[in-house]
N, C-alpha and C. Protein backbone atom coordinates (compact mmCIF):
# COMPACT_ATOMS: atom_id res chain seq x y z
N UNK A 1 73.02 98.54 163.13
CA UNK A 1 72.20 97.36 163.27
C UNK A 1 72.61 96.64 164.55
N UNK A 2 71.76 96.04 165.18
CA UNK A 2 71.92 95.48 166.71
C UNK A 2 72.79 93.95 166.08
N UNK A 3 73.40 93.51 167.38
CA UNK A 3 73.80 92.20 167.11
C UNK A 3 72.78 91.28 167.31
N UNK A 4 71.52 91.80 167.67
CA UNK A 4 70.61 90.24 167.21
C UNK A 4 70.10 90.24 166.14
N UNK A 5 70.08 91.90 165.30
CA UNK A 5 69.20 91.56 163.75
C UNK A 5 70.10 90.99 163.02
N UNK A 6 71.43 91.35 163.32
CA UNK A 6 73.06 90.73 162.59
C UNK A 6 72.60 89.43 162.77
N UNK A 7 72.38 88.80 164.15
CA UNK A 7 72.27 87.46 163.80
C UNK A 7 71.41 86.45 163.23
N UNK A 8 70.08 87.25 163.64
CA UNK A 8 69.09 86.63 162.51
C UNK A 8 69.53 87.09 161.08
N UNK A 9 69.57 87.84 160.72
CA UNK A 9 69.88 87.96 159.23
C UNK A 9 71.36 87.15 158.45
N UNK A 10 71.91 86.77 159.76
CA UNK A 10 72.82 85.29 159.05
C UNK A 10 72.29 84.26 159.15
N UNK A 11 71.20 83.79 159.99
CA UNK A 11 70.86 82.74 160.40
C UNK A 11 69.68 82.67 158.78
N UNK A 12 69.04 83.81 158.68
CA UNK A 12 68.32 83.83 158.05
C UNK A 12 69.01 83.67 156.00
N UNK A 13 70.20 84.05 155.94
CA UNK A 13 71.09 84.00 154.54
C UNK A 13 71.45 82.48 155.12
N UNK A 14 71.78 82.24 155.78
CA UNK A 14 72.59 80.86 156.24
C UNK A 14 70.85 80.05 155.52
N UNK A 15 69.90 80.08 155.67
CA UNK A 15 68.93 79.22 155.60
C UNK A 15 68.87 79.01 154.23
N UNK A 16 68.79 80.19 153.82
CA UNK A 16 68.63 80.73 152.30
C UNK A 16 69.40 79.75 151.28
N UNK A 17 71.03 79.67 151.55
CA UNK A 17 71.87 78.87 150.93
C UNK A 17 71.52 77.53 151.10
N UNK A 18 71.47 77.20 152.42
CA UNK A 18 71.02 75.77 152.47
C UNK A 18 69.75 74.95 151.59
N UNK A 19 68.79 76.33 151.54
CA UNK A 19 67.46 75.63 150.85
C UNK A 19 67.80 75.69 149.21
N UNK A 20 68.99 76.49 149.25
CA UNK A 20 69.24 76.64 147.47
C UNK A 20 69.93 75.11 147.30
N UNK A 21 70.91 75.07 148.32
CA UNK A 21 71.59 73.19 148.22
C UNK A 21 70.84 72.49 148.17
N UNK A 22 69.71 72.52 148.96
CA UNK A 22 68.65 71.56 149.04
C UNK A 22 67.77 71.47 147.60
N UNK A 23 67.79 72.09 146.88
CA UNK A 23 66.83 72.69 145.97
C UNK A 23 67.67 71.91 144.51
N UNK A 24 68.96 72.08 144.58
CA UNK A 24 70.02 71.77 144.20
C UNK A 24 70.10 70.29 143.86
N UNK A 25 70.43 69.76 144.96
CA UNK A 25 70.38 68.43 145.47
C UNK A 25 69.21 67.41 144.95
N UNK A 26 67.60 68.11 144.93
CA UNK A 26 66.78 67.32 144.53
C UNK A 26 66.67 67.33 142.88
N UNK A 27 66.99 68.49 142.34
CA UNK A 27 66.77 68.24 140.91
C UNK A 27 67.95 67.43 140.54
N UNK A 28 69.00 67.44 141.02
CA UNK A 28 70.31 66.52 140.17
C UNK A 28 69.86 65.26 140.83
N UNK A 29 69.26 65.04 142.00
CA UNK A 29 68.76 63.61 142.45
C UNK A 29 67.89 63.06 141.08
N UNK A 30 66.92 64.07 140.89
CA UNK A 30 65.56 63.38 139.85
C UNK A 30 66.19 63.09 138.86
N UNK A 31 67.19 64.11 137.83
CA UNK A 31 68.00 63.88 136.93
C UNK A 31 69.13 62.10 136.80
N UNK A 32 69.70 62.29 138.21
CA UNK A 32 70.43 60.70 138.43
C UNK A 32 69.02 59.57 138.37
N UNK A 33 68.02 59.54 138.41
CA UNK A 33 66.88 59.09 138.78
C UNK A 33 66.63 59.01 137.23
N UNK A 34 66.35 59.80 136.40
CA UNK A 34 65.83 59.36 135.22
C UNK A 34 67.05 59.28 134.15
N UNK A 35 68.50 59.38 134.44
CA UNK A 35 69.12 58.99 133.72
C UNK A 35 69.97 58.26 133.84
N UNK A 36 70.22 57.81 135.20
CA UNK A 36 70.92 56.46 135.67
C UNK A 36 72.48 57.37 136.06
N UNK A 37 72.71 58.38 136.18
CA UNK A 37 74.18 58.85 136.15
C UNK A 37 73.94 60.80 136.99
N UNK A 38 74.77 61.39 137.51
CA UNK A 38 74.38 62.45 138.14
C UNK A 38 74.68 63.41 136.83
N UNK A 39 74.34 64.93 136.74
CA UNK A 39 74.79 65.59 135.40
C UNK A 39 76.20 66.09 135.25
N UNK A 40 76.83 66.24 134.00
CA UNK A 40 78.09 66.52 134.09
C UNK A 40 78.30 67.88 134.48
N UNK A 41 77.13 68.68 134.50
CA UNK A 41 77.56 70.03 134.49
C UNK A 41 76.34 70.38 134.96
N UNK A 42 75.98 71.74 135.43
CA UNK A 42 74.72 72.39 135.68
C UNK A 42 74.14 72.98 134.27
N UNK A 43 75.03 73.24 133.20
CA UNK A 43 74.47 73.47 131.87
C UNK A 43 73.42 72.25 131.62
N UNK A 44 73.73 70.78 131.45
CA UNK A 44 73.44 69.96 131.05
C UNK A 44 72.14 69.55 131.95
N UNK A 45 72.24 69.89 133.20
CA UNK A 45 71.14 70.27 134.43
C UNK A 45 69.67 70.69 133.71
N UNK A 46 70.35 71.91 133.02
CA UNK A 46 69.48 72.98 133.10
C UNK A 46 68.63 73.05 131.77
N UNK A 47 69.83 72.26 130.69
CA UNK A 47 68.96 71.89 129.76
C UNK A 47 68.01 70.79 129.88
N UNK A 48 68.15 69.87 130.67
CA UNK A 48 67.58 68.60 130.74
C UNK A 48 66.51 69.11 131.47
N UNK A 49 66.23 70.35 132.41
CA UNK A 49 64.98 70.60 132.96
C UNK A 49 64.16 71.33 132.38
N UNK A 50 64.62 71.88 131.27
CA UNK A 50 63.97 72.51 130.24
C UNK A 50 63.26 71.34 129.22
N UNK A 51 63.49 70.29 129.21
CA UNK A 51 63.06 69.15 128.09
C UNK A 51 61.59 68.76 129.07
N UNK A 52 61.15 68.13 128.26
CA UNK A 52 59.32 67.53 128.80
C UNK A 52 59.45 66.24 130.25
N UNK A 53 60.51 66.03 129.37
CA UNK A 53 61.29 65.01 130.56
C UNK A 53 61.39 65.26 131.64
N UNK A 54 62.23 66.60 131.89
CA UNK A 54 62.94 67.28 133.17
C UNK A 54 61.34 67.75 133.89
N UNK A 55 60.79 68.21 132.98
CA UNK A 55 59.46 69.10 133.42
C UNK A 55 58.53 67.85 134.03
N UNK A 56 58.64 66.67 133.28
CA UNK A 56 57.29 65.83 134.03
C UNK A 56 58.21 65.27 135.42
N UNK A 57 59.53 65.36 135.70
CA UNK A 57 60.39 64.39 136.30
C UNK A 57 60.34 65.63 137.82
N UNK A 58 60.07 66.76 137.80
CA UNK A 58 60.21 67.75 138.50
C UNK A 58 58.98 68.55 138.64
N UNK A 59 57.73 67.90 138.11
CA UNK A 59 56.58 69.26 138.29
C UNK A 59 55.74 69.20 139.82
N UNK A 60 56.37 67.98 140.81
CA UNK A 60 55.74 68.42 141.95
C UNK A 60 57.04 68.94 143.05
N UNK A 61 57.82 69.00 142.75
CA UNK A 61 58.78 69.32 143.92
C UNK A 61 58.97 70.31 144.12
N UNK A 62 58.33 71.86 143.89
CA UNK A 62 58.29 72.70 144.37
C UNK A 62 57.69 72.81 145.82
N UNK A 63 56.33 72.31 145.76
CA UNK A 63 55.50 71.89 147.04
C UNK A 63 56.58 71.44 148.15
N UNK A 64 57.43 70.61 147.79
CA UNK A 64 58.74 69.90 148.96
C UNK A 64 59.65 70.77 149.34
N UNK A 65 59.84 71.84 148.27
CA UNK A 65 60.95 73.00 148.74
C UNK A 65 60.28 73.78 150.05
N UNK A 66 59.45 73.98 149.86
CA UNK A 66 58.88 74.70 150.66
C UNK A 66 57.80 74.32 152.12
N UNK A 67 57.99 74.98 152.69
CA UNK A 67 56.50 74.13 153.68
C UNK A 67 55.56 75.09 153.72
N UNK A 68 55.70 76.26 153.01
CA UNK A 68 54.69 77.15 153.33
C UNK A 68 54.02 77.07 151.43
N UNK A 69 54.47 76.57 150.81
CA UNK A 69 54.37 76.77 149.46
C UNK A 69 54.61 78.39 149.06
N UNK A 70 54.15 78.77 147.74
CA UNK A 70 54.44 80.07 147.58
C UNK A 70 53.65 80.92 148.29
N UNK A 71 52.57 80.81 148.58
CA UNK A 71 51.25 81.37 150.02
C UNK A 71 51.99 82.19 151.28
N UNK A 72 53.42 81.57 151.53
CA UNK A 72 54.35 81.64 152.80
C UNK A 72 54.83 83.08 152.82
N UNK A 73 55.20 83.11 151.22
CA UNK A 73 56.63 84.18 151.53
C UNK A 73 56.26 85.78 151.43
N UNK A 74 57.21 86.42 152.24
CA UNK A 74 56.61 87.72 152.16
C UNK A 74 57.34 88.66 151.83
């Protein structure tokens, strides 16, 4: 592999992680947001986004993850 596909393809995993932090970041935001406190755990995360709660507190922020929406990816 050349050293420029090496480097896009870190630049490109490097993005990857970041948008997972980012992704990260906004659901424990909405969570501190509707429960006044950040979650103790990502279990407690994950159940709380599973509740009607988590689901109405989170059903447009996919659109924000993305700029291409799901239409983008290939």
């Amino acid at each position: 592999m050349s050293e420029k596909k090496k480097t896009e393809k870190k630049k490109t995993m490097s993005e990857e992680k970041k948008t997972e932090r980012t992704e990260a970041q906004i659901l424990s935001d909405a969570f501190e947001g509707m429960k006044g406190r950040q979650p103790k755990s990502d279990q407690e995360l994950n159940e709380w986004l599973a509740t009607d709660e988590g689901k109405q507190a989170t059903m447009f922020e996919p659109t924000l993850m993305s700029r291409w929406g799901e239409i983008g990816h290939s």
